[in-house]
Structures are given as C-alpha cells and as structure tokens.
Protein backbone atom coordinates (compact mmCIF):
# COMPACT_ATOMS: atom_id res chain seq x y z
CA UNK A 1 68.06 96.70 129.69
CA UNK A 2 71.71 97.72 128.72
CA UNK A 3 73.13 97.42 125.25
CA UNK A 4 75.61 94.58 124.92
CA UNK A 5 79.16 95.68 125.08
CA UNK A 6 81.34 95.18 121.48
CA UNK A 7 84.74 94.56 121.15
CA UNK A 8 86.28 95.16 117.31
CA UNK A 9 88.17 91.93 115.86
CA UNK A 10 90.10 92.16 113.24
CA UNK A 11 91.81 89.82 110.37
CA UNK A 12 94.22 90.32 108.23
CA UNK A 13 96.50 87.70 105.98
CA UNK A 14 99.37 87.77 103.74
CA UNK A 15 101.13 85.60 101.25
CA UNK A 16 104.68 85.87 102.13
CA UNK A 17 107.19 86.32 99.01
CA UNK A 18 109.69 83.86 100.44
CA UNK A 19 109.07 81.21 103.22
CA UNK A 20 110.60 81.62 106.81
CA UNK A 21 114.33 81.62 106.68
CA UNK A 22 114.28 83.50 103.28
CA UNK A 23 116.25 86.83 103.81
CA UNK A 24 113.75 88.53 101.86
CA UNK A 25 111.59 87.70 104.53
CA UNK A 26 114.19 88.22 107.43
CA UNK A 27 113.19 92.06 108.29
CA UNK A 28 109.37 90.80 109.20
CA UNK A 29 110.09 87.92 111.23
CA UNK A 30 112.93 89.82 112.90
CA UNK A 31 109.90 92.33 114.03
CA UNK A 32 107.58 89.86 114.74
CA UNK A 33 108.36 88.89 118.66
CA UNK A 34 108.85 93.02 118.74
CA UNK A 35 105.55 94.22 118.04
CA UNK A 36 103.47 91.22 119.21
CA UNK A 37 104.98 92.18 122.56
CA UNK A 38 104.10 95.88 121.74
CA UNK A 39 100.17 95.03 120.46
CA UNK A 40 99.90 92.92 124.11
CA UNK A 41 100.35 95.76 126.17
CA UNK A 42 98.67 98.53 123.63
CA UNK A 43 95.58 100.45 124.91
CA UNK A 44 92.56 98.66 124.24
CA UNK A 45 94.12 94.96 123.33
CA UNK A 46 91.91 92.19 124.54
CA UNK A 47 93.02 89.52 122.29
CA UNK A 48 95.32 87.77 119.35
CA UNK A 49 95.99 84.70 117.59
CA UNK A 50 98.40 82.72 118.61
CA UNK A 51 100.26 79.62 118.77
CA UNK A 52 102.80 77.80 121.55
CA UNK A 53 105.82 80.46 120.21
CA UNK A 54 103.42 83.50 120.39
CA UNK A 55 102.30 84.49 117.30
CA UNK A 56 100.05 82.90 114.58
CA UNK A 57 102.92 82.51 111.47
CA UNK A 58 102.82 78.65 111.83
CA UNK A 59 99.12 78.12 112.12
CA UNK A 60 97.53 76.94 108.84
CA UNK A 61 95.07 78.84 107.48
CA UNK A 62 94.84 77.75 103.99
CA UNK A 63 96.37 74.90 101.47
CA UNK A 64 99.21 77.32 100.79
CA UNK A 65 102.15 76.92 103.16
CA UNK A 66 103.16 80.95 102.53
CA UNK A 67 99.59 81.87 103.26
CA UNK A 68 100.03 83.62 107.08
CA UNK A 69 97.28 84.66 109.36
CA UNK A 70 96.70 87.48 112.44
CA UNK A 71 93.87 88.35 114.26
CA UNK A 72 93.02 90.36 117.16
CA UNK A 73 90.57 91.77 119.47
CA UNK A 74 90.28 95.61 120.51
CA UNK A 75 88.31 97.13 122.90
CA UNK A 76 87.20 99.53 119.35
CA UNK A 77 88.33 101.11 116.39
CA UNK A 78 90.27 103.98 117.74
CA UNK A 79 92.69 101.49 119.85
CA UNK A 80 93.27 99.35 117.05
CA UNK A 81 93.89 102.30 114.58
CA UNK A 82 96.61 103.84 116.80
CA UNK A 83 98.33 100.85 116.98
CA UNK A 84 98.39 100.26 113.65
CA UNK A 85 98.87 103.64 112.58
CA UNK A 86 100.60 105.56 115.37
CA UNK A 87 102.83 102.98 116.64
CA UNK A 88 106.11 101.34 116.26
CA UNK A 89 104.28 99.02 113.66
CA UNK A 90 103.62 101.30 111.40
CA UNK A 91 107.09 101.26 109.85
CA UNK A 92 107.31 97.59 109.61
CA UNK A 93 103.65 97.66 108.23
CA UNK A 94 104.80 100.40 105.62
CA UNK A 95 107.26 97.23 104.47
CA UNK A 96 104.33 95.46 103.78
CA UNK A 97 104.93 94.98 99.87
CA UNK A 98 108.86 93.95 100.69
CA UNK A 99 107.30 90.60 102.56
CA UNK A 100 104.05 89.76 101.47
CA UNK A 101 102.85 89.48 97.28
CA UNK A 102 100.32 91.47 96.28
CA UNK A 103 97.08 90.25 97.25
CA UNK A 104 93.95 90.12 94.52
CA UNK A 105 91.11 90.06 96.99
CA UNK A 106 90.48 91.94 100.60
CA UNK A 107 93.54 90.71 102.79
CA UNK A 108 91.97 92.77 105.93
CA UNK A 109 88.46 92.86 107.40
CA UNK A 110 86.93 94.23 110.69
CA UNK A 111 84.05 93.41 112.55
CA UNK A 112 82.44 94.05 115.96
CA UNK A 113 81.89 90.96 118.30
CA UNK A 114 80.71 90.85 121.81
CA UNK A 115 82.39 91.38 124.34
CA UNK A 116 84.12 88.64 125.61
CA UNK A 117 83.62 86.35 122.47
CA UNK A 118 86.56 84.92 120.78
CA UNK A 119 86.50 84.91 116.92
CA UNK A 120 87.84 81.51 114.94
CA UNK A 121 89.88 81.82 111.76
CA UNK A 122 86.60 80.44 110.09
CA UNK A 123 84.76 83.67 111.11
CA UNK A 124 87.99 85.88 109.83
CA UNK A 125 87.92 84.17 106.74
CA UNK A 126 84.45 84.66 106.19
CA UNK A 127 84.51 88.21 107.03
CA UNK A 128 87.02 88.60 104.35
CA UNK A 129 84.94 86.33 101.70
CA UNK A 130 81.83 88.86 102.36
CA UNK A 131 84.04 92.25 102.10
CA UNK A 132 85.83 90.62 98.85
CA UNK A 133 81.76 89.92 97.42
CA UNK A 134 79.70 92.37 98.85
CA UNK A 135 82.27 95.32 100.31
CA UNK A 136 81.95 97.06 103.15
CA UNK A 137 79.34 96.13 105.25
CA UNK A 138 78.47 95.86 109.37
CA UNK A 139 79.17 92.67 108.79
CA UNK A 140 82.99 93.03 107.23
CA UNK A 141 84.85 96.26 106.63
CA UNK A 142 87.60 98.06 106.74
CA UNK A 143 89.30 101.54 108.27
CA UNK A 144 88.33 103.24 104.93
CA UNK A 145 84.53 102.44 105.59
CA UNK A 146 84.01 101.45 109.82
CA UNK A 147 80.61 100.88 110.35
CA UNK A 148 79.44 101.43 113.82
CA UNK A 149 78.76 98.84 116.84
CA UNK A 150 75.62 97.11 116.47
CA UNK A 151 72.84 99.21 118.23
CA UNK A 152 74.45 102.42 117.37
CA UNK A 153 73.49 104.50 114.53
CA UNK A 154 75.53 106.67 112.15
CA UNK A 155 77.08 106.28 108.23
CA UNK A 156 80.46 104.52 107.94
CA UNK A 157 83.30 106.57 109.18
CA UNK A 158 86.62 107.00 107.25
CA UNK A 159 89.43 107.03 109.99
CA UNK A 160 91.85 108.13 106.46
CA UNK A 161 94.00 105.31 106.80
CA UNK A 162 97.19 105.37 104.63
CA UNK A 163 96.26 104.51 100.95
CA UNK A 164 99.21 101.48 101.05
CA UNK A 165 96.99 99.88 103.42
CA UNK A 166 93.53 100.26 103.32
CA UNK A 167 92.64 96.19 103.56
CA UNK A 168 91.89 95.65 99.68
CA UNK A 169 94.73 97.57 97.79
C-alpha cells in the first residue's frame, strides 16, 4: 500500500493599517492582482483563496473589517518557500510592516493536507490558534520549524527564512 500523497497549505492574515482606498495601503493593493497572477502559475501551486475578483481581501474572516485573509496550497515546502522568498513577492512582502499593524499572536501557519483536499478558513484559523498555544507542531508551524509530511520521519527543518517574517514576529 502507497503512502498518501501531501500537499502543504498555508495561512497567513494581516490587520491592515488603513482600509482599502487608504494610500497608506495603496502600494499592497496595487501588487495584489500582480503577484496573485505570479503565485497561479509558480512551481508547485495547486491552490488559493479566493473570491469573484480573484483574491481573498473582501472575504470576512473575522468581526474586524481590516482583518484580511490568504491561503494556499503547494505541492510542498520548497515551492512555497521560493515563492515567497525568491520571487517577485518578496519585495512587496519585505513592505509588510508599511500595510499591515503589528500582529500579537502567530499571523502565519503551515500544515500538510492530502492531496487533493481543500482547507476552509476554519481549519487556517485553527492552525494558527494551535501554533499561537502550543507552537510549532505537525499540526501548525512555520518556515522557522517545518515539520515533515505525515509518514515521514525527521526533526523540524529550518528553511532560515528572513527574521521580518518568520509567521509570529
């Protein structure tokens, strides 16, 4: 019997400084169409949230109207890193602080899901609730501590992200 194939999903959510409109938030959302289009043809994208205009800003996530969401689904760790990192989001990503407040709790979690599922906000959300309690974990964590695929052995693995964005700083 085969081992199940995983895909990696991934959460991550922001509280925007200024809402939509707000030219403190201009240089994101000018981006946004930009690198959505760039994460659909990445290596290794299966998946992302999104709405009728393509991306996720106007789905509700949370009470708070400048609360945003994204998720996505990579074929593993090493596609999503290299868009994130190594990629024409990085720069826009190094921003981060100009657009979003500083978050008090994990704003980013990973997790491994089988192939072909399709993760809810719920199970993002709850990802981040366990990494914010419990911290790394195979159930939630981050590119500082990437636990393997279910079924495969080995300690966490530190892919050195950047320390500006590590998913809890």
């Amino acid at each position: 019997m085969t081992q199940p194939q995983w895909h990696l999903a991934q959460i991550n959510i922001g509280r925007l400084v200024a809402p939509r409109g707000d030219p403190r938030v201009a240089g994101f959302f000018d981006n946004l169409d930009r690198l959505n289009a760039l994460a659909d043809v990445a290596p290794g994208f299966v998946w992302r949230l999104q709405e009728a205009a393509g991306n996720a800003t106007d789905i509700s996530c949370a009470p708070d109207p400048l609360l945003i969401v994204n998720m996505s689904v990579w074929t593993g760790a090493e596609a999503l890193f290299d868009y994130v990192y190594r990629s024409a989001h990085t720069p826009v990503m190094a921003r981060r602080r100009d657009y979003f407040a500083r978050f008090e709790g994990a704003y980013q979690a990973l997790w491994w899901v089988p192939a072909g599922e399709t993760p809810s906000i719920n199970d993002g959300l709850s990802r981040l609730w366990m990494l914010d309690r419990f911290g790394p974990s195979q159930q939630a964590f981050t590119f500082k501590a990437r636990f393997a695929a279910p079924g495969h052995a080995g300690p966490p693995v530190d892919h050195q992200p950047d320390p500006w964005c590590v998913g809890n700083a």
